[in-house]
N, C-alpha and C. Protein backbone atom coordinates (compact mmCIF):
# COMPACT_ATOMS: atom_id res chain seq x y z
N UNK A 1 11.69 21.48 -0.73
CA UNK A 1 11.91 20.13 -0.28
C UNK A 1 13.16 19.60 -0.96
N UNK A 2 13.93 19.15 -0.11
CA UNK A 2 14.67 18.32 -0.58
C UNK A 2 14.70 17.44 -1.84
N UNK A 3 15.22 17.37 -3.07
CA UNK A 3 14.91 16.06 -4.10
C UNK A 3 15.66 15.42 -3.84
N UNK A 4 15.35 13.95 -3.95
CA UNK A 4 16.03 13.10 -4.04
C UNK A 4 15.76 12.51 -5.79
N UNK A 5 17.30 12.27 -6.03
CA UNK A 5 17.46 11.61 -7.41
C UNK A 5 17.96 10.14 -7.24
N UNK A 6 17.46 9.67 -8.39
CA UNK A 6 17.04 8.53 -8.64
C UNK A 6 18.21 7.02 -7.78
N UNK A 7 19.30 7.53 -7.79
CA UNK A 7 20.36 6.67 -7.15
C UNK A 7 20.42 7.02 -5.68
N UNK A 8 20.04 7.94 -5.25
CA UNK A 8 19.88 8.17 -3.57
C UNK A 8 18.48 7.57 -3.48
N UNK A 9 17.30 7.80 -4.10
CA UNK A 9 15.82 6.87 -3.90
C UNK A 9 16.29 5.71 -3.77
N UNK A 10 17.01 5.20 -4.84
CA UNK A 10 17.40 3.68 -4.82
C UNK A 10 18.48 2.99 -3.66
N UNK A 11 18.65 3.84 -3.18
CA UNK A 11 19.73 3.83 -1.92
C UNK A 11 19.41 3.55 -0.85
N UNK A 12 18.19 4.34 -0.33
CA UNK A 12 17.40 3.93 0.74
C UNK A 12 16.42 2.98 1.05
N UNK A 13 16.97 2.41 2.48
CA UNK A 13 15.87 1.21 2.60
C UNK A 13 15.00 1.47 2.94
N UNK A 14 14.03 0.04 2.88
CA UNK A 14 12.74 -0.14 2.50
C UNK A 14 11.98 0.35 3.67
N UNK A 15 12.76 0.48 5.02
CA UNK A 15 11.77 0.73 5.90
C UNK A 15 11.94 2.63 5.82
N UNK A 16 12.51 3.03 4.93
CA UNK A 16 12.29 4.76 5.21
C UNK A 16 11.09 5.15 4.33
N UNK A 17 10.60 4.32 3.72
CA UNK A 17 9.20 4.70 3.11
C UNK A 17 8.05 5.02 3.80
N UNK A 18 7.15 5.31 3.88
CA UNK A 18 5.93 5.08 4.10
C UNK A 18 5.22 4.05 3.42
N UNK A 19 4.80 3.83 2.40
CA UNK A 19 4.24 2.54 1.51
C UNK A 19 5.94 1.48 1.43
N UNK A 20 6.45 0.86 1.86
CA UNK A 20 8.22 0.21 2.06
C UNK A 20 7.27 -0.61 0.65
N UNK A 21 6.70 -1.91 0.41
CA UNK A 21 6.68 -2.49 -0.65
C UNK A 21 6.31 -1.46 -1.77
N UNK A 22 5.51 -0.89 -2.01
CA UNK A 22 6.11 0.30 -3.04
C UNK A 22 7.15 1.29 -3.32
N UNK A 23 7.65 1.45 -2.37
CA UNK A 23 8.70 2.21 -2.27
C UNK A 23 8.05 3.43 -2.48
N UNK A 24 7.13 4.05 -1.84
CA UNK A 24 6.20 5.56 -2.58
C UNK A 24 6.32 6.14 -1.12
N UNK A 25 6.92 7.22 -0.86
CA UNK A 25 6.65 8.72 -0.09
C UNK A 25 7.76 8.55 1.31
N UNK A 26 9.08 8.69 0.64
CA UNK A 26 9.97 8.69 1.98
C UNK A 26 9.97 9.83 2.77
N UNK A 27 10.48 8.96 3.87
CA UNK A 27 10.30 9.88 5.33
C UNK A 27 11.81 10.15 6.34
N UNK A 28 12.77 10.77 5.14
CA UNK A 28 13.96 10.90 5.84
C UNK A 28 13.87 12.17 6.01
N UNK A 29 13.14 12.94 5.68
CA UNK A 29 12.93 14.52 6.44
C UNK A 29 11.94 15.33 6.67
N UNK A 30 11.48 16.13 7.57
CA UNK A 30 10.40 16.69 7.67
C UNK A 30 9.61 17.27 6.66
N UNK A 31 10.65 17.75 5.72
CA UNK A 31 9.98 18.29 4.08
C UNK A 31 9.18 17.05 3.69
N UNK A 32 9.60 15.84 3.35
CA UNK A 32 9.50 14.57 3.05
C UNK A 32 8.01 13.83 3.62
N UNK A 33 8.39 14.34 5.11
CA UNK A 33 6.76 13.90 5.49
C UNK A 33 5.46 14.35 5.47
N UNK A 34 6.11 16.01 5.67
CA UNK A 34 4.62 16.64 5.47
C UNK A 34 4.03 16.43 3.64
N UNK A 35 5.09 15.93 2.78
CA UNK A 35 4.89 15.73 1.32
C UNK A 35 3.88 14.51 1.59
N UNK A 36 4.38 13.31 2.48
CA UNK A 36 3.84 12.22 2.34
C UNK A 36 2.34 12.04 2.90
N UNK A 37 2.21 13.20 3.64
CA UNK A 37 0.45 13.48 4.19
C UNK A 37 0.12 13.77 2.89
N UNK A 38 0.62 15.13 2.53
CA UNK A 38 0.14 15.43 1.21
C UNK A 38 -0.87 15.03 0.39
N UNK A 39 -0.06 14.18 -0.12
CA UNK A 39 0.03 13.06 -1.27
C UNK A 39 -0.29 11.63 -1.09
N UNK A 40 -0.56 11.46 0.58
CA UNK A 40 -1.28 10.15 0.75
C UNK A 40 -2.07 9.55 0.12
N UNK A 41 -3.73 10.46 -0.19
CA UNK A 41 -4.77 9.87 -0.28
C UNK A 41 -4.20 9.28 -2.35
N UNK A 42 -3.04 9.61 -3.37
CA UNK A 42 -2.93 9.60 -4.63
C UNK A 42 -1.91 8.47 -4.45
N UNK A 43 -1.15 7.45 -3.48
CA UNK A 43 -1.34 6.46 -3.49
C UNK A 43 -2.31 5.20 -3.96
N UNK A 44 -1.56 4.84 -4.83
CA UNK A 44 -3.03 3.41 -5.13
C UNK A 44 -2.89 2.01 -5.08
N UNK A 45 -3.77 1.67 -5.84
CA UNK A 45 -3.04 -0.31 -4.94
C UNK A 45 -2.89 -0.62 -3.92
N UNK A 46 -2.78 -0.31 -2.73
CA UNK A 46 -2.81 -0.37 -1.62
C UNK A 46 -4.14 -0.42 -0.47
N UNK A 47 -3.83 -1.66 0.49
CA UNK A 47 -5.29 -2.16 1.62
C UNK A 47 -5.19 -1.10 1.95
N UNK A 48 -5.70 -1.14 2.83
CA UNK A 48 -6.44 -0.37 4.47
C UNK A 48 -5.52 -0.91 5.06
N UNK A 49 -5.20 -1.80 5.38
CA UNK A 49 -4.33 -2.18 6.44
C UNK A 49 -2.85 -1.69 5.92
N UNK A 50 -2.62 -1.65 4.88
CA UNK A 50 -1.39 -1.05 4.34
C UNK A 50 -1.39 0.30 4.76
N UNK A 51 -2.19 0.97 4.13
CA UNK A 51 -2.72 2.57 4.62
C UNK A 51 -2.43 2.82 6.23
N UNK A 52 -3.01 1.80 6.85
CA UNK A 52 -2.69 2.22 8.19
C UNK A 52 -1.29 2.04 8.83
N UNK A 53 -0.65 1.22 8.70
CA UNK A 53 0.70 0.93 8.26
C UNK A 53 1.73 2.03 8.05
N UNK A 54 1.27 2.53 7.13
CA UNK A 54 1.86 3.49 6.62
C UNK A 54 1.83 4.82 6.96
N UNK A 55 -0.08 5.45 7.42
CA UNK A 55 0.16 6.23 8.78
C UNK A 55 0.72 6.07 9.97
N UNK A 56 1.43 5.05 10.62
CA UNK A 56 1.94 4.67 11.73
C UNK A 56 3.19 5.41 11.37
N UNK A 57 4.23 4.69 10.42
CA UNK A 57 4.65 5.15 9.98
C UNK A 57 5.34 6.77 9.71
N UNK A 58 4.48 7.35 9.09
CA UNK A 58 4.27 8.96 8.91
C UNK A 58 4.56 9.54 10.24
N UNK A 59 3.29 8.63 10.88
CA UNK A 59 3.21 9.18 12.69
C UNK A 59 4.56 9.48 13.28
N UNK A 60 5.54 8.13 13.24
CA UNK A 60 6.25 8.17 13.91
C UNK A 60 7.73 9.17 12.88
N UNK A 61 7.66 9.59 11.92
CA UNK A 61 8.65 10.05 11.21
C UNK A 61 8.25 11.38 11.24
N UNK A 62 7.00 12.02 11.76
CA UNK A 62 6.61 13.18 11.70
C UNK A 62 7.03 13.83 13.66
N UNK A 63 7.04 12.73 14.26
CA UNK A 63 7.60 12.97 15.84
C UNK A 63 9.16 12.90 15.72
N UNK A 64 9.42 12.24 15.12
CA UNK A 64 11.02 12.38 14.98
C UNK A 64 11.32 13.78 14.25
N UNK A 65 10.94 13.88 13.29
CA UNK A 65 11.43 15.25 12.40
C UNK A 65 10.90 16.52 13.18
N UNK A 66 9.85 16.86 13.96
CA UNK A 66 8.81 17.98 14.88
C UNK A 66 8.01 18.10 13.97
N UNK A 67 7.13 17.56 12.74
CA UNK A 67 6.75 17.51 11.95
C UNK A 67 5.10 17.76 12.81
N UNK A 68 4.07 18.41 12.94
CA UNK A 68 2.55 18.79 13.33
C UNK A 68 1.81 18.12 12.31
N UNK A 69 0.93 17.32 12.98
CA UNK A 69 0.42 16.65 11.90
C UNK A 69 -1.20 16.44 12.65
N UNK A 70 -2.55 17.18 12.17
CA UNK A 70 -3.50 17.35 12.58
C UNK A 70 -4.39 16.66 12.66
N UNK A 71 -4.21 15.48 11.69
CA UNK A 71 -5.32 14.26 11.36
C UNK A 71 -4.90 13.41 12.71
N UNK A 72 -5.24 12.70 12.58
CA UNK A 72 -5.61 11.74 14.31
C UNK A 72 -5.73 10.41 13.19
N UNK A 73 -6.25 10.28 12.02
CA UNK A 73 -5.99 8.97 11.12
C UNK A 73 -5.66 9.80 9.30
N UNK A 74 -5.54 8.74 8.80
CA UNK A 74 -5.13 8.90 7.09
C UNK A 74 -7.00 9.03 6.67
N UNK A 75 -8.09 8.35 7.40
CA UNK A 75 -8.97 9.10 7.20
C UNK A 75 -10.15 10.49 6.98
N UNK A 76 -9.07 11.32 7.71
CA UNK A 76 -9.14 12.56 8.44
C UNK A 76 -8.31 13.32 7.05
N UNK A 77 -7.82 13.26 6.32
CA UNK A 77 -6.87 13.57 5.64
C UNK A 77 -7.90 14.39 4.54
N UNK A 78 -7.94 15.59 4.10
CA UNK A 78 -8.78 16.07 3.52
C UNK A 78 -9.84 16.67 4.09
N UNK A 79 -10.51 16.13 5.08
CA UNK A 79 -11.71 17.05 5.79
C UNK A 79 -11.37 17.74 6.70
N UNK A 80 -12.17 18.39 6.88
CA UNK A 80 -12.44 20.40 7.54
C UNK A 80 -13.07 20.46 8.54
C-alpha cells in the first residue's frame, strides 16, 4: 500500500477520508480502501450514523478505484 507521510495526510481534504471529522482511513486509492474495510470496525468515537456515512463513502471510493467489496453494510464486516 501506498504510505502516505505525514505532510501529504495533512494535505488532503477532508472529504477523501472515510471518518472526514477524524480524518481516519483515506480513500485516494484502492490499496487505501480495501485498508479502510479493514480497519473499520478499530475506529472509535464515532455514531452509527457516522459509521454509515462513512460506509457510503468506502462504497463509493471502492466503485471508483474497482475495489470488490462483499459486505452489503459496515455491519457485515467480520462475519462468515
Amino acid at each position: 500500500m501506498a504510505k502516505l507521510d505525514a505532510k501529504a495526510r495533512d494535505d488532503l481534504d477532508d472529504g477523501t477520508f472515510a471518518f472526514p471529522k477524524e480524518r481516519k482511513e483515506p480513500l485516494e486509492n484502492a490499496a487505501h480502501v480495501r485498508n479502510a474495510i479493514a480497519r473499520f470496525n478499530q475506529v472509535t468515537d464515532v455514531s452509527d450514523a457516522e459509521r454509515d456515512a462513512a460506509w457510503k463513502r468506502i462504497k463509493a471510493a471502492a466503485k471508483k478505484f474497482d475495489v470488490t467489496v462483499h459486505e452489503h453494510s459496515w455491519r457485515d464486516i467480520g462475519k462468515a
